[in-house]
N, C-alpha and C. Protein backbone atom coordinates (compact mmCIF):
# COMPACT_ATOMS: atom_id res chain seq x y z
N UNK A 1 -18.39 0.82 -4.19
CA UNK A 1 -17.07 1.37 -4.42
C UNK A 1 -16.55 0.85 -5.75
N UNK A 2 -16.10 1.93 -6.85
CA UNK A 2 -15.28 1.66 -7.57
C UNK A 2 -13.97 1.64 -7.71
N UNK A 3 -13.38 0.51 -7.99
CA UNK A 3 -11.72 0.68 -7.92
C UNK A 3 -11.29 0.19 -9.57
N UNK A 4 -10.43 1.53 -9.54
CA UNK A 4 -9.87 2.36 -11.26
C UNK A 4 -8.41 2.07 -11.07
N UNK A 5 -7.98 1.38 -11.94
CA UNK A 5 -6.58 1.69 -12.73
C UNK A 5 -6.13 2.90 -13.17
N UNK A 6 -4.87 3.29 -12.21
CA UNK A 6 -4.62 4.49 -12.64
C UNK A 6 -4.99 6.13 -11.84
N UNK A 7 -5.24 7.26 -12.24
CA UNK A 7 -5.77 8.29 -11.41
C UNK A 7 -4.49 9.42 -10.80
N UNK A 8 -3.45 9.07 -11.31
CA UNK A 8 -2.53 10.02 -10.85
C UNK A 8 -2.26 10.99 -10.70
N UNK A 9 -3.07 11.51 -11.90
CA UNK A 9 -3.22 13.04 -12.99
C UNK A 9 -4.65 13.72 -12.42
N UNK A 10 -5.15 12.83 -10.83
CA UNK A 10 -6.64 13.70 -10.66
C UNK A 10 -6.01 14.44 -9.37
N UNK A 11 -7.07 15.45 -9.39
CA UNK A 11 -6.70 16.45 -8.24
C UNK A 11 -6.32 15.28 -6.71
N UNK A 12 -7.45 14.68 -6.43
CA UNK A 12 -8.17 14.38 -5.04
C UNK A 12 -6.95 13.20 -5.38
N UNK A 13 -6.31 12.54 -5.86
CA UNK A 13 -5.43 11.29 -5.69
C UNK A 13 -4.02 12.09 -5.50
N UNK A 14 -3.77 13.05 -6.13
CA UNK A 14 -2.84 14.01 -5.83
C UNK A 14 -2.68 14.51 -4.06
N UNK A 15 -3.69 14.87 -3.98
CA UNK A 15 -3.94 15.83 -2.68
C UNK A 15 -4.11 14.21 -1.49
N UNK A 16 -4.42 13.02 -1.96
CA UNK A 16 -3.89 12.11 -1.20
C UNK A 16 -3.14 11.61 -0.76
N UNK A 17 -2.23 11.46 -1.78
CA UNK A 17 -1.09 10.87 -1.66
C UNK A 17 -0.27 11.99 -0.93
N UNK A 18 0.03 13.15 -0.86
CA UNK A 18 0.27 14.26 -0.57
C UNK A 18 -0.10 13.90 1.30
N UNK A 19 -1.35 13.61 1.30
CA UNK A 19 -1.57 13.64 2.83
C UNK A 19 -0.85 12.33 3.53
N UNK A 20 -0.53 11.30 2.68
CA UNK A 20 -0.46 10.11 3.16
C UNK A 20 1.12 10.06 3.08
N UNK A 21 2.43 10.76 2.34
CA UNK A 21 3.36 11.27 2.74
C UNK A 21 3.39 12.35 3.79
N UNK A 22 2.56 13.32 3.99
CA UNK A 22 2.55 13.95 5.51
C UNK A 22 2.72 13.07 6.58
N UNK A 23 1.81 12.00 6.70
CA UNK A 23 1.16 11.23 7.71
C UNK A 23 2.41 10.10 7.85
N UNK A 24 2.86 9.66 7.29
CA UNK A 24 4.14 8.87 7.33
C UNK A 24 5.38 9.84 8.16
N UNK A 25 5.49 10.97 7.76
CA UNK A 25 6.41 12.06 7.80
C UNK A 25 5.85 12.14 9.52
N UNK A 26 4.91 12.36 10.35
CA UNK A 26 4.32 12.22 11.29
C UNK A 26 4.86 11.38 12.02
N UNK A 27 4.59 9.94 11.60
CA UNK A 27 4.55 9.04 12.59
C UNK A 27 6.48 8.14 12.37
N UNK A 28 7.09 8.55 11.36
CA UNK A 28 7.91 7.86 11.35
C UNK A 28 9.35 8.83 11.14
N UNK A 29 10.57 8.48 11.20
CA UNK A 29 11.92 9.28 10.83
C UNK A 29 11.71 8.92 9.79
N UNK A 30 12.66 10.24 8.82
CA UNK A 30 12.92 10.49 7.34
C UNK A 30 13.24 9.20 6.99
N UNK A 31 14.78 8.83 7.35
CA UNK A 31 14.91 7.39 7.19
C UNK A 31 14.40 6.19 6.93
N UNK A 32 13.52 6.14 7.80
CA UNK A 32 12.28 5.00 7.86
C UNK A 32 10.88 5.39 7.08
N UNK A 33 11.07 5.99 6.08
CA UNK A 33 9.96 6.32 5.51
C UNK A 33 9.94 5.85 4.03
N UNK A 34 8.96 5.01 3.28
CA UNK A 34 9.72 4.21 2.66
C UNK A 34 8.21 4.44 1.27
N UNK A 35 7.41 5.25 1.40
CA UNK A 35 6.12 5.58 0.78
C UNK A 35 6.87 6.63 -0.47
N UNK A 36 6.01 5.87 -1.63
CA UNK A 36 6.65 6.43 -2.81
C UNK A 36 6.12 8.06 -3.37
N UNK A 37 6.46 8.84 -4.36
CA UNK A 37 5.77 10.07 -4.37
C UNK A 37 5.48 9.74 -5.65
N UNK A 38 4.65 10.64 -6.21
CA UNK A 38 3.78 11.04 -7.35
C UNK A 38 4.67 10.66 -8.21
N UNK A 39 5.77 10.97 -8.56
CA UNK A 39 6.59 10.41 -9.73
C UNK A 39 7.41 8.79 -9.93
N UNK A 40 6.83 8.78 -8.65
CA UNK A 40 7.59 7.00 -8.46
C UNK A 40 6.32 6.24 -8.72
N UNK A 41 5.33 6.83 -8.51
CA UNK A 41 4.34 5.77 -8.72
C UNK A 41 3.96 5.95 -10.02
N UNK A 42 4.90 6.33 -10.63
CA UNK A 42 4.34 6.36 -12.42
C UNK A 42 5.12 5.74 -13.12
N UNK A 43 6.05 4.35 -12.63
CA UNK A 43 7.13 4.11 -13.02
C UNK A 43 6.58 2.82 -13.90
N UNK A 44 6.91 2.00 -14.55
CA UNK A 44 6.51 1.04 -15.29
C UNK A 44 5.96 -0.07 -14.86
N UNK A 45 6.76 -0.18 -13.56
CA UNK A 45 6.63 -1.74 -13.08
C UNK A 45 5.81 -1.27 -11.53
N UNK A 46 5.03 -0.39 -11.84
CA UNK A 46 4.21 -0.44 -10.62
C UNK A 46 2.97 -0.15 -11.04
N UNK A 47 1.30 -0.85 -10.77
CA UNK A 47 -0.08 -0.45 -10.92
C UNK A 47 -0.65 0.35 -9.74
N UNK A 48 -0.96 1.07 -9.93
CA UNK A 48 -1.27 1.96 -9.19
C UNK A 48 -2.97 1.87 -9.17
N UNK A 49 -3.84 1.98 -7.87
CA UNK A 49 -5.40 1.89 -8.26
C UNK A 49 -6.25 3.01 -7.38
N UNK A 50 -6.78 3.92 -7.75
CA UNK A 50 -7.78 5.03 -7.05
C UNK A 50 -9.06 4.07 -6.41
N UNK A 51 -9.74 4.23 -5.32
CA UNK A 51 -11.45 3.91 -5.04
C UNK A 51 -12.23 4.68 -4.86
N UNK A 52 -12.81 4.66 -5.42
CA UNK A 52 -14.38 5.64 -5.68
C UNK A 52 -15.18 5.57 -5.31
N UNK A 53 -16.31 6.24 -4.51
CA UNK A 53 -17.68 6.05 -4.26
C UNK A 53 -18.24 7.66 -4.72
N UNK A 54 -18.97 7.10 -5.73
CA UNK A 54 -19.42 7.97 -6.68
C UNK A 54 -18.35 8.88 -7.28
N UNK A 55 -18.60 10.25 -6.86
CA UNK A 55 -17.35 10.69 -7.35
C UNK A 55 -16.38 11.67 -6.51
N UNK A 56 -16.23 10.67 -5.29
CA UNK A 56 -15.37 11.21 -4.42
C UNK A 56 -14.31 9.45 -3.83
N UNK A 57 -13.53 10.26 -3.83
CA UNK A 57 -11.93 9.49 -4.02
C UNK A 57 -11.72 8.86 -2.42
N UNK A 58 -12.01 7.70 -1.87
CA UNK A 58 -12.13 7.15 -0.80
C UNK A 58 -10.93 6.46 -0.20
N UNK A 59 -9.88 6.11 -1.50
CA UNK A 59 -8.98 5.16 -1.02
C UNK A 59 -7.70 4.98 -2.32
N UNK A 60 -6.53 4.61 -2.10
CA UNK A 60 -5.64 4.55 -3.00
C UNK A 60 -4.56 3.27 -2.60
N UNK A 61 -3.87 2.47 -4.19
CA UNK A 61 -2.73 1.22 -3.06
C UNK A 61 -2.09 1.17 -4.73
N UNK A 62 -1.03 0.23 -4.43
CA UNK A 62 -0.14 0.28 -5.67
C UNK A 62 0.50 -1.14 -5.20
N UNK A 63 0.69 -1.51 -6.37
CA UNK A 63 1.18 -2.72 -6.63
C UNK A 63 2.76 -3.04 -7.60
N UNK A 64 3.79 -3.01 -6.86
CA UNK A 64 5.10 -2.91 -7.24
C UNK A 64 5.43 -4.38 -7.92
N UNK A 65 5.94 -4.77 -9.09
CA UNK A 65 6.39 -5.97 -9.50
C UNK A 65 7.98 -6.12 -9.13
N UNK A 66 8.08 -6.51 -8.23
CA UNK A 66 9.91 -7.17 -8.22
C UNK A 66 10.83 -8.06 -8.53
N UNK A 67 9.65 -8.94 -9.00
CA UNK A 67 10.29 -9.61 -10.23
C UNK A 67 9.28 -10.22 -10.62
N UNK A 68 9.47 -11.14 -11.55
CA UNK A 68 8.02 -12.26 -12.36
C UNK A 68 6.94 -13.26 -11.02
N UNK A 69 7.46 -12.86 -9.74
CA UNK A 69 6.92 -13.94 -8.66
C UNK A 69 6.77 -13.21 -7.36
N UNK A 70 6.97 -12.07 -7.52
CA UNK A 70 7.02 -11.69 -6.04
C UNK A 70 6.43 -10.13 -6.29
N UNK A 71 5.43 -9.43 -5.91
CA UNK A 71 5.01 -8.20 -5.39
C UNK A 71 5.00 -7.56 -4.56
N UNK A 72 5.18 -6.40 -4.42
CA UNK A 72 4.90 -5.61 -2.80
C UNK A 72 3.95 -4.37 -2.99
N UNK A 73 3.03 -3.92 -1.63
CA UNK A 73 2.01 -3.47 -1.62
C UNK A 73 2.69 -2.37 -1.36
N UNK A 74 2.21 -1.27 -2.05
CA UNK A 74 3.13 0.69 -1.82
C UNK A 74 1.42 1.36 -2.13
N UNK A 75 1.61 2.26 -1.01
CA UNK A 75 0.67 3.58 -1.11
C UNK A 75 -0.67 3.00 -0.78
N UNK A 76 -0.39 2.42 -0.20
CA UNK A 76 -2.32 1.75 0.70
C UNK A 76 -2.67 2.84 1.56
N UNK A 77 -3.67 3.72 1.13
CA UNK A 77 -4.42 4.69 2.29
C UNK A 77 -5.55 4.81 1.72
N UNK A 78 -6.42 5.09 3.00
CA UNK A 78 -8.11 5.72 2.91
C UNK A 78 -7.97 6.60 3.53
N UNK A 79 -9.03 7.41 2.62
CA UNK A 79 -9.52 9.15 2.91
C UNK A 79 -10.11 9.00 4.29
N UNK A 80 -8.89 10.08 4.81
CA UNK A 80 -9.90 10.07 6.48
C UNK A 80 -11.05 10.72 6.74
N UNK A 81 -12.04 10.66 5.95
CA UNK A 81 -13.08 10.98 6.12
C UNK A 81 -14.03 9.38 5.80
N UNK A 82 -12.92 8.57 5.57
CA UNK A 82 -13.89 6.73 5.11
C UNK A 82 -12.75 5.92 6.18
N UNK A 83 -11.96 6.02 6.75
CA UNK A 83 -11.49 4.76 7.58
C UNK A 83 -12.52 3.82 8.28
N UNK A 84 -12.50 3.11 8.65
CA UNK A 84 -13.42 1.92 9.40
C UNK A 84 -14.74 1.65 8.20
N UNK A 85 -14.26 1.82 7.19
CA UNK A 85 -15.42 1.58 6.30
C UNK A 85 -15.20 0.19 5.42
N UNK A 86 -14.10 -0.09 5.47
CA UNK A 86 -14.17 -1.06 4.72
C UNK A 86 -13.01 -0.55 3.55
N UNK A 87 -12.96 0.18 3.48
CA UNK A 87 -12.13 0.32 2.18
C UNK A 87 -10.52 0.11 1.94
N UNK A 88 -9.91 -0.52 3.05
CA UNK A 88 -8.53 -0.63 2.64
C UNK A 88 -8.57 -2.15 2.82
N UNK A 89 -10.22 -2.93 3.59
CA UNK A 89 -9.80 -4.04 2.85
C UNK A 89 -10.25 -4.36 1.54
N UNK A 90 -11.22 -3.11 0.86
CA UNK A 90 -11.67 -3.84 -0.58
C UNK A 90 -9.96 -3.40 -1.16
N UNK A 91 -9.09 -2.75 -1.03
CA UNK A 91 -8.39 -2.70 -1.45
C UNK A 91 -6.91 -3.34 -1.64
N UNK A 92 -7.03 -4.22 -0.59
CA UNK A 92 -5.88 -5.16 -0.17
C UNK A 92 -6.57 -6.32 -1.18
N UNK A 93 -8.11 -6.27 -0.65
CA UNK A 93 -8.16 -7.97 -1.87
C UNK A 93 -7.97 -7.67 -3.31
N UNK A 94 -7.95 -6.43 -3.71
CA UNK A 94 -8.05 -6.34 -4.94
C UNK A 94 -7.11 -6.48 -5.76
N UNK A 95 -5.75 -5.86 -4.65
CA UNK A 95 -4.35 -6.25 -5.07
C UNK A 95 -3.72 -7.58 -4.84
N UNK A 96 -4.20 -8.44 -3.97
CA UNK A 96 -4.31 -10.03 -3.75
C UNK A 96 -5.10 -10.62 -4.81
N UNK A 97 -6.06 -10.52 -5.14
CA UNK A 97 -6.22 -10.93 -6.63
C UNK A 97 -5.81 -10.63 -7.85
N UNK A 98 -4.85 -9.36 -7.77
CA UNK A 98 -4.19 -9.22 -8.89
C UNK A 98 -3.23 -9.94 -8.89
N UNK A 99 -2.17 -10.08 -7.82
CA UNK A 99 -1.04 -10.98 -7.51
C UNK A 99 -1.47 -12.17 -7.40
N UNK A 100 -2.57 -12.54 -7.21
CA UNK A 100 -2.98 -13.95 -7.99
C UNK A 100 -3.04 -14.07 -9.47
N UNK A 101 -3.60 -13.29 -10.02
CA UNK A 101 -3.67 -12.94 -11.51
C UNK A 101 -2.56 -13.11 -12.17
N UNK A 102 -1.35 -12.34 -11.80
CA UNK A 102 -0.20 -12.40 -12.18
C UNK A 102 0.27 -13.49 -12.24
N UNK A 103 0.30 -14.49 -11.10
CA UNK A 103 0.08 -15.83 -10.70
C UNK A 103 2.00 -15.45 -9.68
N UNK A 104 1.83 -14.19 -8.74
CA UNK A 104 3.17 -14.11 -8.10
C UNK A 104 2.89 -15.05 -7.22
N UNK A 105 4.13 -15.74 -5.96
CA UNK A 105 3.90 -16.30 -5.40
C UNK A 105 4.25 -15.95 -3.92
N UNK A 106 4.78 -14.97 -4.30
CA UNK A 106 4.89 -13.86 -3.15
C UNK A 106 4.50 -12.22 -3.53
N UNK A 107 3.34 -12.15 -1.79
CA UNK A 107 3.08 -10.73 -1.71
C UNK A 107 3.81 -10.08 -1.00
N UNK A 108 4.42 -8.93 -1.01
CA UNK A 108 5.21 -8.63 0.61
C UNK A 108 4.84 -7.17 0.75
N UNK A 109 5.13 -6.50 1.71
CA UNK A 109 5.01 -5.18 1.86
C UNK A 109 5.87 -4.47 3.61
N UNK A 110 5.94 -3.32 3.77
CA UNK A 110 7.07 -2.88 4.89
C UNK A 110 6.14 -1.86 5.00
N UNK A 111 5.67 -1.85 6.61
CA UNK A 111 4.54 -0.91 6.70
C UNK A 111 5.59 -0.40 8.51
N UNK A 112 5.05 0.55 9.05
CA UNK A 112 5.61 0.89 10.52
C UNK A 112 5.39 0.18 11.50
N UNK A 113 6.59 0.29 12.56
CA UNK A 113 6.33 -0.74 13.85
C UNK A 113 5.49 0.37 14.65
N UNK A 114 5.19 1.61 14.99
CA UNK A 114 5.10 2.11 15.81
C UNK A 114 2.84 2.01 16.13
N UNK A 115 2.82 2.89 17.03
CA UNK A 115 1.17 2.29 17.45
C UNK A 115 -0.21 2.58 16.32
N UNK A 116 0.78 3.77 15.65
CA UNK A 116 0.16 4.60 14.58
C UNK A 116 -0.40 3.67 13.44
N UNK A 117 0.49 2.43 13.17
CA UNK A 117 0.60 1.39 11.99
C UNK A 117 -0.13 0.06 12.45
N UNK A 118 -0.67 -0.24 13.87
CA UNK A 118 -1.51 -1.21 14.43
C UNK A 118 -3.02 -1.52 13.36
N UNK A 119 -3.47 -0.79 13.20
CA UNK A 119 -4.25 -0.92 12.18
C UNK A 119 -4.63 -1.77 11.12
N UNK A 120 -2.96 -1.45 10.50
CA UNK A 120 -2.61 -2.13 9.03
C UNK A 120 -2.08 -3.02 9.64
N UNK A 121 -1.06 -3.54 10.11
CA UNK A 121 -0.39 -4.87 10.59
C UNK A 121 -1.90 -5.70 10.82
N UNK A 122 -3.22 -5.72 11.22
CA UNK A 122 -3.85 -6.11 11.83
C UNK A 122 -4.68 -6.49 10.84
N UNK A 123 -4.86 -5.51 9.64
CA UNK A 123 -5.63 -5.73 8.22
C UNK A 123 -4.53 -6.76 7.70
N UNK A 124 -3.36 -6.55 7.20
CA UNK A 124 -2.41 -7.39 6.68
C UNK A 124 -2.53 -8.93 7.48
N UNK A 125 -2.39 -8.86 8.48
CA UNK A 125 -2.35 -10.12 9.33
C UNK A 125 -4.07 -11.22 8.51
N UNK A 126 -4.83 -10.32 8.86
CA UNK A 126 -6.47 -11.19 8.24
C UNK A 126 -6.09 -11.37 7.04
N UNK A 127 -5.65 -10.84 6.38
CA UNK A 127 -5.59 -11.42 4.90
C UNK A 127 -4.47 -12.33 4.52
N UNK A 128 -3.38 -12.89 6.18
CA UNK A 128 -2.55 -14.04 5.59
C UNK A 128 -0.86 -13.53 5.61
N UNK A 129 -0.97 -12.22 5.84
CA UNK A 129 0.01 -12.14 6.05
C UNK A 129 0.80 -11.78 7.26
N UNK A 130 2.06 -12.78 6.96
CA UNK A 130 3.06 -12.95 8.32
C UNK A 130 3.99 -11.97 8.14
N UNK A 131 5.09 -11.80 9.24
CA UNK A 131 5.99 -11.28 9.55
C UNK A 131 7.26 -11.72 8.92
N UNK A 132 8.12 -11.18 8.03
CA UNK A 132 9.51 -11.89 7.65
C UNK A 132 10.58 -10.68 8.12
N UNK A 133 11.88 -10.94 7.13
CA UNK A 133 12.52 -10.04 7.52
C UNK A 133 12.78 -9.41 6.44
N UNK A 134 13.51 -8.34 5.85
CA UNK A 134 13.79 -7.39 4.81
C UNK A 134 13.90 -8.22 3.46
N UNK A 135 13.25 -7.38 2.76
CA UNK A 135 13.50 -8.13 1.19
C UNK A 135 13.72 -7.13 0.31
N UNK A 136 13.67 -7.35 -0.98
CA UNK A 136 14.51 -6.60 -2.29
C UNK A 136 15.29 -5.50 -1.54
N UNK A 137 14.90 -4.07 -1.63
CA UNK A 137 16.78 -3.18 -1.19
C UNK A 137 16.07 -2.80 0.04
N UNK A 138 15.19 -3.07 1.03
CA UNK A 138 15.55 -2.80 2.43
C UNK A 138 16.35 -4.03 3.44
N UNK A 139 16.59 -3.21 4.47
CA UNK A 139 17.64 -3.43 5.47
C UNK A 139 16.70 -3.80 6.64
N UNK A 140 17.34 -3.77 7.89
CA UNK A 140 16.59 -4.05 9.12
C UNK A 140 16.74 -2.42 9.07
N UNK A 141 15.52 -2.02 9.83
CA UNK A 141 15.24 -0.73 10.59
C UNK A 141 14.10 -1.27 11.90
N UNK A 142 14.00 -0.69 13.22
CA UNK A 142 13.28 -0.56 14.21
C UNK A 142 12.25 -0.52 13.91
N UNK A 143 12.10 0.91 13.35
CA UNK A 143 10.45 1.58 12.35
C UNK A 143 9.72 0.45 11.58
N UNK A 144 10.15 -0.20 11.32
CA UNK A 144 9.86 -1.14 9.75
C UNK A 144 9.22 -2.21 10.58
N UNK A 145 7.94 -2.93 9.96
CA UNK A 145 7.49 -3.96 10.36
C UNK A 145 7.41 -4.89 8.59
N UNK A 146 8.14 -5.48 8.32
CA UNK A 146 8.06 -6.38 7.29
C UNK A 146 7.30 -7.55 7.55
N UNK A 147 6.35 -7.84 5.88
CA UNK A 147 5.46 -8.82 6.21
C UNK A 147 5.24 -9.28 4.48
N UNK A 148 4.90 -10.80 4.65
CA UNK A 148 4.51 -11.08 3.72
C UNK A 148 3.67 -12.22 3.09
N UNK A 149 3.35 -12.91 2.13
CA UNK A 149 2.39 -13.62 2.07
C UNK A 149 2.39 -14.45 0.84
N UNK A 150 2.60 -15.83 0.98
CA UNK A 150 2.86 -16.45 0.01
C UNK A 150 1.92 -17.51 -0.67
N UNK A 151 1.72 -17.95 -1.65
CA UNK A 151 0.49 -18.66 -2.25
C UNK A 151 1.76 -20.47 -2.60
């Protein structure tokens, strides 16, 4: 698997992200839906990364800066045609070593409480991260499972 900086402007990362706002839209209220779109993820202070195996588009995650010490994880999905493969954890470490890189000292991210989001709470959990409560501009919501991870 290759994982690329960038990819916004390709069809198949388009037509992902696209599915992965459906799939939120699915499992959660408008409200509680907190996954950025195509034009937010082109904003300055966010890296955005495509995964590749060969040349089909397996996986996507973004990396938000909120300030000089603290990051949060936006747009983590694999192509459902690759789940259980491995690929959203090559993609969680990749953004954990970037936020090491950076040298933040907090990771955080707000993923769903409901059964749909068991998955990820469960990937997030192996890689260290705990449960807190709301940070930068969210609130408490039901939906919301906040979590985060500090070095």
């Amino acid at each position: 698997m290759e994982i690329r900086t960038g990819g916004l402007d390709h069809p198949a990362v388009v037509a992902l992200l696209q599915e992965h706002l459906q799939g939120m839209a699915l499992l959660s209220p408008p409200e509680s839906i907190h996954a950025l779109d195509l034009h937010d993820l082109k904003a300055a202070h966010i890296t955005f990364w495509s995964a590749w195996q060969d040349d089909e588009l397996v996986g996507c995650a973004a990396l938000k800066q909120l300030d000089d010490t603290h990051g949060e994880i936006k747009s983590m999905r694999t192509s459902s045609r690759h789940r259980r493969k491995g690929v959203a954890a090559a993609m969680l470490a990749h953004i954990v070593a970037e936020a090491d890189r950076r040298s933040y000292r907090q990771l955080s991210l707000e993923t769903g409480s409901m059964q749909g989001f068991e998955p990820a709470r469960r990937l997030y959990a192996r890689f260290g991260f705990e449960s807190c409560g709301p940070f930068a501009d969210y609130t408490e919501d039901p939906n919301s499972v906040f979590m985060t991870r500090t070095v």
